[in-house]
Protein backbone atom coordinates (compact mmCIF):
# COMPACT_ATOMS: atom_id res chain seq x y z
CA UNK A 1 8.53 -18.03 -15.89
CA UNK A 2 5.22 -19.24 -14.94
CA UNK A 3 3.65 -16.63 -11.99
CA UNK A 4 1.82 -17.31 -9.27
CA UNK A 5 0.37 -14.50 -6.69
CA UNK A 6 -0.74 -14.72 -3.07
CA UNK A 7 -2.86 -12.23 -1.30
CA UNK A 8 -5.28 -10.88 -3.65
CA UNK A 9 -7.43 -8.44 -1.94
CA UNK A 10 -8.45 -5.17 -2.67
CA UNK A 11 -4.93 -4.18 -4.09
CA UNK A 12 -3.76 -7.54 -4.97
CA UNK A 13 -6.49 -8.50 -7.22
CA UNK A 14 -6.29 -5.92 -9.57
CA UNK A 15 -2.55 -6.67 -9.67
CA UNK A 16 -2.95 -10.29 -10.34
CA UNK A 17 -5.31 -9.27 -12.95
CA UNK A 18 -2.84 -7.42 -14.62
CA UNK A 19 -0.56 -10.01 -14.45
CA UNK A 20 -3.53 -12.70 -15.80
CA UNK A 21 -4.57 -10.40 -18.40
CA UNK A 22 -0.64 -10.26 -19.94
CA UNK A 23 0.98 -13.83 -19.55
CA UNK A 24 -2.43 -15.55 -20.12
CA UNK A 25 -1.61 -17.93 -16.83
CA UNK A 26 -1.41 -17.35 -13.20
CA UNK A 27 -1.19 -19.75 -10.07
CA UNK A 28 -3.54 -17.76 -7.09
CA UNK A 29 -3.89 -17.76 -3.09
CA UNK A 30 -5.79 -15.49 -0.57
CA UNK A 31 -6.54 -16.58 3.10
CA UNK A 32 -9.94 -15.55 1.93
CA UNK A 33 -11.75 -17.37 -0.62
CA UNK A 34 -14.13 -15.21 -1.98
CA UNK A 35 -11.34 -12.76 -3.17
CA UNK A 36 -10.19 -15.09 -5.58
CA UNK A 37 -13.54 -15.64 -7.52
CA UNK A 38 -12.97 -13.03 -9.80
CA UNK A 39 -9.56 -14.64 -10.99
CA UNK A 40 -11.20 -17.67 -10.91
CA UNK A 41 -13.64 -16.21 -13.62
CA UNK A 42 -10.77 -15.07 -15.82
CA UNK A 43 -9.44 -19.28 -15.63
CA UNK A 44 -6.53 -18.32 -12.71
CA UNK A 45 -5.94 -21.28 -11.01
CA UNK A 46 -6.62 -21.65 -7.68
CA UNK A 47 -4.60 -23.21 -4.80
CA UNK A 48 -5.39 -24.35 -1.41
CA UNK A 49 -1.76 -22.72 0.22
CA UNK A 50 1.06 -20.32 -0.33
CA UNK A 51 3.22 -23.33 -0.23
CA UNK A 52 0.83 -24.68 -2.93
CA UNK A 53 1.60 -21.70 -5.12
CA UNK A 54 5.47 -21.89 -4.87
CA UNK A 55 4.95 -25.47 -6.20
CA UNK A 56 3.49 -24.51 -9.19
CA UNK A 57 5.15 -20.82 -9.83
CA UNK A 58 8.87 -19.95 -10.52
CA UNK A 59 7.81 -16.47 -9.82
CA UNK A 60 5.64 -15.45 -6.71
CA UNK A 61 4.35 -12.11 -6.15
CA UNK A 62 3.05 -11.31 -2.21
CA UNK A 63 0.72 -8.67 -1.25
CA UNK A 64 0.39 -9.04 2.11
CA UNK A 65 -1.74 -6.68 4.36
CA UNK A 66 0.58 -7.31 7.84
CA UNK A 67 3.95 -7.57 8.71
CA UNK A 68 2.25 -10.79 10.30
CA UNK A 69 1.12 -12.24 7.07
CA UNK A 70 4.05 -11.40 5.54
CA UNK A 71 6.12 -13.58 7.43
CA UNK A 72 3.83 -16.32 7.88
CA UNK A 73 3.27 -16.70 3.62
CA UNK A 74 7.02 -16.88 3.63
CA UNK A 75 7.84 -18.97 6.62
CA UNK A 76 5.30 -20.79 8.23
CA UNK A 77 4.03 -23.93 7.85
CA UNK A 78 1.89 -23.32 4.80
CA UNK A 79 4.59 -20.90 3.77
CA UNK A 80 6.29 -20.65 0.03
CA UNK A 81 9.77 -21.99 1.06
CA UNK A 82 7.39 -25.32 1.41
CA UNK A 83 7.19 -25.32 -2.41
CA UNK A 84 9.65 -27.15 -5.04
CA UNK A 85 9.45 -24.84 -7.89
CA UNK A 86 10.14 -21.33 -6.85
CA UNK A 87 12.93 -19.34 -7.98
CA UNK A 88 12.13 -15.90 -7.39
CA UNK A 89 9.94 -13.91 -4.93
CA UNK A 90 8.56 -10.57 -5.51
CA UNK A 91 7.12 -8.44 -2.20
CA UNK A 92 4.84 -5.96 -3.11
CA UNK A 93 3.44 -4.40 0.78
CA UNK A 94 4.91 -2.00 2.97
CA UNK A 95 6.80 -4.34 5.81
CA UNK A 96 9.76 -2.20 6.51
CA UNK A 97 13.06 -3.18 6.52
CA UNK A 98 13.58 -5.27 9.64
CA UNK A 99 10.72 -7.59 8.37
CA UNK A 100 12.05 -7.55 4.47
CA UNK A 101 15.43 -8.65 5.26
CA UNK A 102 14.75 -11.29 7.71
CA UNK A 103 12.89 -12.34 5.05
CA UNK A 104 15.50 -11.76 2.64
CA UNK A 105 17.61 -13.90 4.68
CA UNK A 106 15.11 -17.16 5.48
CA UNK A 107 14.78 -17.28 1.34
CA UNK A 108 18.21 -16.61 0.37
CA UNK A 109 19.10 -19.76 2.82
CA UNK A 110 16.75 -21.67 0.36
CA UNK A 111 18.45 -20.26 -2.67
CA UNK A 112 16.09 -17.73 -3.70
CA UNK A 113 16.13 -14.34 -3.72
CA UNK A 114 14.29 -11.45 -3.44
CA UNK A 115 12.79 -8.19 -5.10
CA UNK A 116 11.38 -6.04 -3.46
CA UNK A 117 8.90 -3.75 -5.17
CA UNK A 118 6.18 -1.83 -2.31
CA UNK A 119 3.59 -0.52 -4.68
CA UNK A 120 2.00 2.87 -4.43
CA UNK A 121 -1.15 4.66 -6.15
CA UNK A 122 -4.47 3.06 -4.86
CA UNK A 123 -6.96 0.59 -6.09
CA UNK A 124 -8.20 2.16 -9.13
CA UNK A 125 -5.09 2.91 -10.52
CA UNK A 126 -4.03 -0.60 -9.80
CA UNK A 127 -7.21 -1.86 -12.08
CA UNK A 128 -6.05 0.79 -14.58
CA UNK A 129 -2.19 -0.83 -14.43
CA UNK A 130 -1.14 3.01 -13.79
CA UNK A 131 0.64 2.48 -9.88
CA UNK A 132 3.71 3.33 -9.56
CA UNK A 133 6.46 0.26 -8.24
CA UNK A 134 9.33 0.95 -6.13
CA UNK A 135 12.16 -1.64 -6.26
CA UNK A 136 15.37 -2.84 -5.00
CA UNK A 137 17.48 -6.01 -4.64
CA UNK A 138 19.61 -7.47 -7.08
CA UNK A 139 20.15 -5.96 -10.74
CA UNK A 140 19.39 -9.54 -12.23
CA UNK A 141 16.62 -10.28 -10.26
CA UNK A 142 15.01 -6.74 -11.24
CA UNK A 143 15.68 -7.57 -14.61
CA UNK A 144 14.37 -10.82 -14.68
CA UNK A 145 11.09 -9.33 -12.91
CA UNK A 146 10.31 -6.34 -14.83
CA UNK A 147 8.33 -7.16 -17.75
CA UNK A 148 5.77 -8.62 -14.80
CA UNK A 149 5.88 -5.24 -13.06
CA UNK A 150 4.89 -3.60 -16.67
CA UNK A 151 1.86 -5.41 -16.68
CA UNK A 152 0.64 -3.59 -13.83
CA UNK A 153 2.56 -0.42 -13.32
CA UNK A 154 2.51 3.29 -14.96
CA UNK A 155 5.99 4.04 -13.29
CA UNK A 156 8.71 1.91 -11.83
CA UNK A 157 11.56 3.08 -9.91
CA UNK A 158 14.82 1.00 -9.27
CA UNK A 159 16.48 2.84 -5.83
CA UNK A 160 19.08 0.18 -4.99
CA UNK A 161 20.19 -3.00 -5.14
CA UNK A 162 19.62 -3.55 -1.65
CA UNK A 163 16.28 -5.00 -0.03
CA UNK A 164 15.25 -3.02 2.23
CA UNK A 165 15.91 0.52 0.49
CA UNK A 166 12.53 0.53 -1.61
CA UNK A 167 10.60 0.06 1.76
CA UNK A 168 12.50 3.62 3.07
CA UNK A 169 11.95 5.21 -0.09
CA UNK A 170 7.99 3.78 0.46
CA UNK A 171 7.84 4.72 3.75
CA UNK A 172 8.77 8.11 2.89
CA UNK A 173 6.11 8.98 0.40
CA UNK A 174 3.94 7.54 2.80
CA UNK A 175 3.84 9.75 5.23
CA UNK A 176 4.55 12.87 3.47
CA UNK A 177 0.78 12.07 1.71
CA UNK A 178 -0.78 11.14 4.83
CA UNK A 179 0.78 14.47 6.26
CA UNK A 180 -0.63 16.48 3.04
CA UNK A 181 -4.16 14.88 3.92
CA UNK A 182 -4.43 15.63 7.65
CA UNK A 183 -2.66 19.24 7.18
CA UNK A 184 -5.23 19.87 4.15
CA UNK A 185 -8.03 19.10 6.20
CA UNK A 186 -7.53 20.95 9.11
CA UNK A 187 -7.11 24.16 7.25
CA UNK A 188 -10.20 23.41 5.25
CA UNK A 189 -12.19 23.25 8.80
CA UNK A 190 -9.99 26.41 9.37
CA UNK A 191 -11.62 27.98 6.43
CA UNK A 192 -15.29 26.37 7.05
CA UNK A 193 -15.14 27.54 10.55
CA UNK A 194 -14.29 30.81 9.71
CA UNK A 195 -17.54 31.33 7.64
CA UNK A 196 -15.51 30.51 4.05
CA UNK A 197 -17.39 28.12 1.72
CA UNK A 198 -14.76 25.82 2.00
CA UNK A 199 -15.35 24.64 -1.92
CA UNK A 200 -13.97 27.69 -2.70
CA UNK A 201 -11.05 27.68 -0.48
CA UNK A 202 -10.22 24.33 -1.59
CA UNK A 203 -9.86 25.99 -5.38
CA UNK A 204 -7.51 28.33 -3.88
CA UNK A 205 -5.04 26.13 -2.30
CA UNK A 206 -5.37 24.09 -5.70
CA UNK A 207 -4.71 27.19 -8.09
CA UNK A 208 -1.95 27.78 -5.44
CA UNK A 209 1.24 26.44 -3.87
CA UNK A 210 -0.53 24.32 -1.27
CA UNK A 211 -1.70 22.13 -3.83
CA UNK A 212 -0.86 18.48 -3.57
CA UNK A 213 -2.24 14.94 -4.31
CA UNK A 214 -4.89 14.98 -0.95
CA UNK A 215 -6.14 18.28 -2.21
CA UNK A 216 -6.07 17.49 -5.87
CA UNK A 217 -8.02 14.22 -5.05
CA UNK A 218 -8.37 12.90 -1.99
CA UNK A 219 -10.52 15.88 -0.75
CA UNK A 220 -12.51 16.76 -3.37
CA UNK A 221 -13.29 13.53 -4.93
CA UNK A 222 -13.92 11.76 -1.27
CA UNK A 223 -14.28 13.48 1.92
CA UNK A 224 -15.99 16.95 0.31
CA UNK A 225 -18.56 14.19 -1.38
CA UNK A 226 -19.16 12.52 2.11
CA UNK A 227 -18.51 9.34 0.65
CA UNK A 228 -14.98 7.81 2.53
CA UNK A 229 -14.19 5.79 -0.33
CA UNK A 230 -10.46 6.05 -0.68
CA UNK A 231 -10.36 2.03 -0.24
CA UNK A 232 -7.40 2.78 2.07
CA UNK A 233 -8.38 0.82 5.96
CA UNK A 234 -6.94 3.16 8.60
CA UNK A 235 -5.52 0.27 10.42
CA UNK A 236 -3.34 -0.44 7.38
CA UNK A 237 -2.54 3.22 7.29
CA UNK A 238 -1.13 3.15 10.97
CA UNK A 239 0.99 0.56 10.26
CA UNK A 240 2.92 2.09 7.51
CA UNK A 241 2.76 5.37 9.80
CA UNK A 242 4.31 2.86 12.08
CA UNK A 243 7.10 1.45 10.21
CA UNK A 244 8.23 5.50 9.09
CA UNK A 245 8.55 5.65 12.60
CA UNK A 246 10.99 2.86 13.02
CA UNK A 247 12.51 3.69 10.25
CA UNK A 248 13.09 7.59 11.40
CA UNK A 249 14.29 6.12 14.95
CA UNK A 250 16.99 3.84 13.37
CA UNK A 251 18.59 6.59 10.94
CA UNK A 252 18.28 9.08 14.14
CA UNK A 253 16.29 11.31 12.12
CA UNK A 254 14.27 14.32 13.28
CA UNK A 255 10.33 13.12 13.38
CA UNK A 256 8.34 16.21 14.58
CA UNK A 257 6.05 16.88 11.70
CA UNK A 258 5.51 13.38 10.98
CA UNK A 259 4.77 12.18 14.98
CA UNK A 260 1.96 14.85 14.83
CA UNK A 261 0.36 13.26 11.59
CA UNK A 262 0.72 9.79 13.28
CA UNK A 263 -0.63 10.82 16.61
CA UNK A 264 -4.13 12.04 14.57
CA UNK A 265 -4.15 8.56 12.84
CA UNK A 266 -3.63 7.27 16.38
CA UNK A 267 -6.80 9.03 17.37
CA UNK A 268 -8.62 7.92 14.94
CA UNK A 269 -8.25 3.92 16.18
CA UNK A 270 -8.75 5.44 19.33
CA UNK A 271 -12.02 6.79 18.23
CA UNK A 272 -13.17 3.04 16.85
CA UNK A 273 -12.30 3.75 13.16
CA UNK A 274 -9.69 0.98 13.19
CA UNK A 275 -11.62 -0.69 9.88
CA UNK A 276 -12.58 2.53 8.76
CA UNK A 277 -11.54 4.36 5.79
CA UNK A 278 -8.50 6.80 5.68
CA UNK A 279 -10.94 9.74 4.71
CA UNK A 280 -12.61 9.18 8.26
CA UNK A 281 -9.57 10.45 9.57
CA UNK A 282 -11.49 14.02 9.18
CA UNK A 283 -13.82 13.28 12.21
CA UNK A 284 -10.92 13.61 14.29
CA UNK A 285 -10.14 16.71 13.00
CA UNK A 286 -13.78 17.91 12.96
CA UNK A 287 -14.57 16.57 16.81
CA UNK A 288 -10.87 18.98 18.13
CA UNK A 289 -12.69 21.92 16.02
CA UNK A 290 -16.24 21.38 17.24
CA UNK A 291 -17.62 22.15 13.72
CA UNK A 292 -17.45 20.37 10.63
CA UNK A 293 -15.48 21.28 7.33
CA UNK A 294 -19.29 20.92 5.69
CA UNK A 295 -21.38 23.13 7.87
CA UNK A 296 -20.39 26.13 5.98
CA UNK A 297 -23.34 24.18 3.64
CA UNK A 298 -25.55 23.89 5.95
């Protein structure tokens, strides 16, 4: 199947890459020109429309930045059920499962179905086709998908063969890492506040059982460098925060732990970081402590 790819921004680019750099052809869209000059470069062709992509792809991939966009590449009046030569569509964002199966539905009308695959790991992994896919739908359609997904992914993970259950399963590791972050950051203050070099601490918690991706990583190789450079934009981060929400309120289950981490991301947009990086989130913690987790430097 010929592939085509719409929404190729900071996550979606490397993706498409992937894909490029394996089947040697790939139809390409962004709302945003300039984010499609490097596939351009690499001889991607480049449409004018979603719609314009469906017409020339069999197989469209979606990595959409909104539950907003999401909809609108699918339905509106620009959207890929415009096209004539789509078969298959492939979601790769966090939209939840309200917004995945309405959109299940609308294409399914159209005779097409749907994978859906939310993708987790960050940019650079995504450049060094080492993310990790999560996917459900239909068996066939998986199957039919798959050797795409290779071209791109370290790990892939098939949880159901129902839309909808990849973007729980997303959901879930979402805020369980954005949980480890905030948690890992306010006992590094803890430690910096309390006159520990907080370098040092941070070597304990890693040589110990508090040791997870944010303090393997995230920490050390961003917020103790002062640099913010997780590529992660804190308003996309409250909107997956948001859907776990939804999510938790529709299976009635307990949220405690998880409301706390989404009321400090909450915080954050209230303190104007909106288009700021997810590292930034430590000035919220910093500002409730009075101190920062650095001063222990200083």
């Amino acid at each position: 199947m010929r592939a085509g790819f719409i929404g190729t921004g900071s996550m979606g680019e490397p993706l498409a890459t992937n894909i490029l750099n394996q089947e040697k052809s790939l139809i390409a869209y962004d709302i945003n020109s300039e984010a499609t000059v490097g596939l351009a470069d690499k001889q991607a062709r480049i449409v004018s429309s979603p719609a314009a992509v469906a017409n020339e792809s069999e197989l469209v991939f979606a990595c959409m930045p909104s539950i907003e966009t999401f909809r609108t590449v699918i339905t509106g009046e620009n959207g890929v059920l415009n096209g004539k030569q789509m078969k298959t569509f492939v979601n790769l964002g966090t939209m939840g499962t309200e917004a995945v199966t309405d959109m299940e539905k609308a294409l399914a009308a159209n005779g097409i179905p749907m994978l859906d695959a939310p993708i987790t790991g960050g940019v650079q992994r995504a450049w060094d086709a080492d993310i990790t896919v999560i996917t459900s739908g239909p068996q066939r359609v998986y199957d039919q998908v798959e050797s795409f997904l290779k071209s791109f992914a370290r790990d892939i993970h098939y949880v159901g063969d129902k839309v909808g259950q990849a973007q729980i399963a997303k959901v879930c590791n979402n805020i369980m890492s954005f949980t480890n972050l905030v948690i890992g950051l306010e006992a590094l203050t803890l430690a910096s506040k309390g006159g520990l070099d907080p370098h040092k601490v941070l070597d304990v918690i890693n040589s110990g059982s508090g040791q997870n991706s944010a303090s393997l990583s995230k920490i050390p190789n961003s917020i103790m460098k002062g640099s913010f450079n997780l590529q992660a934009p804190l308003h996309i981060i409250e909107k997956d925060a948001f859907l776990w929400r939804m999510e938790s309120e529709r299976l009635e289950v307990p949220q405690g732990v998880g409301s706390a981490t989404y009321q400090t991301i909450q915080q954050a947009l209230a303190m104007g970081l909106r288009d700021g990086d997810l590292s930034e989130i430590v000035k919220v913690v910093e500002r409730a402590a009075g101190t920062k987790i650095l001063s222990f430097d200083t």
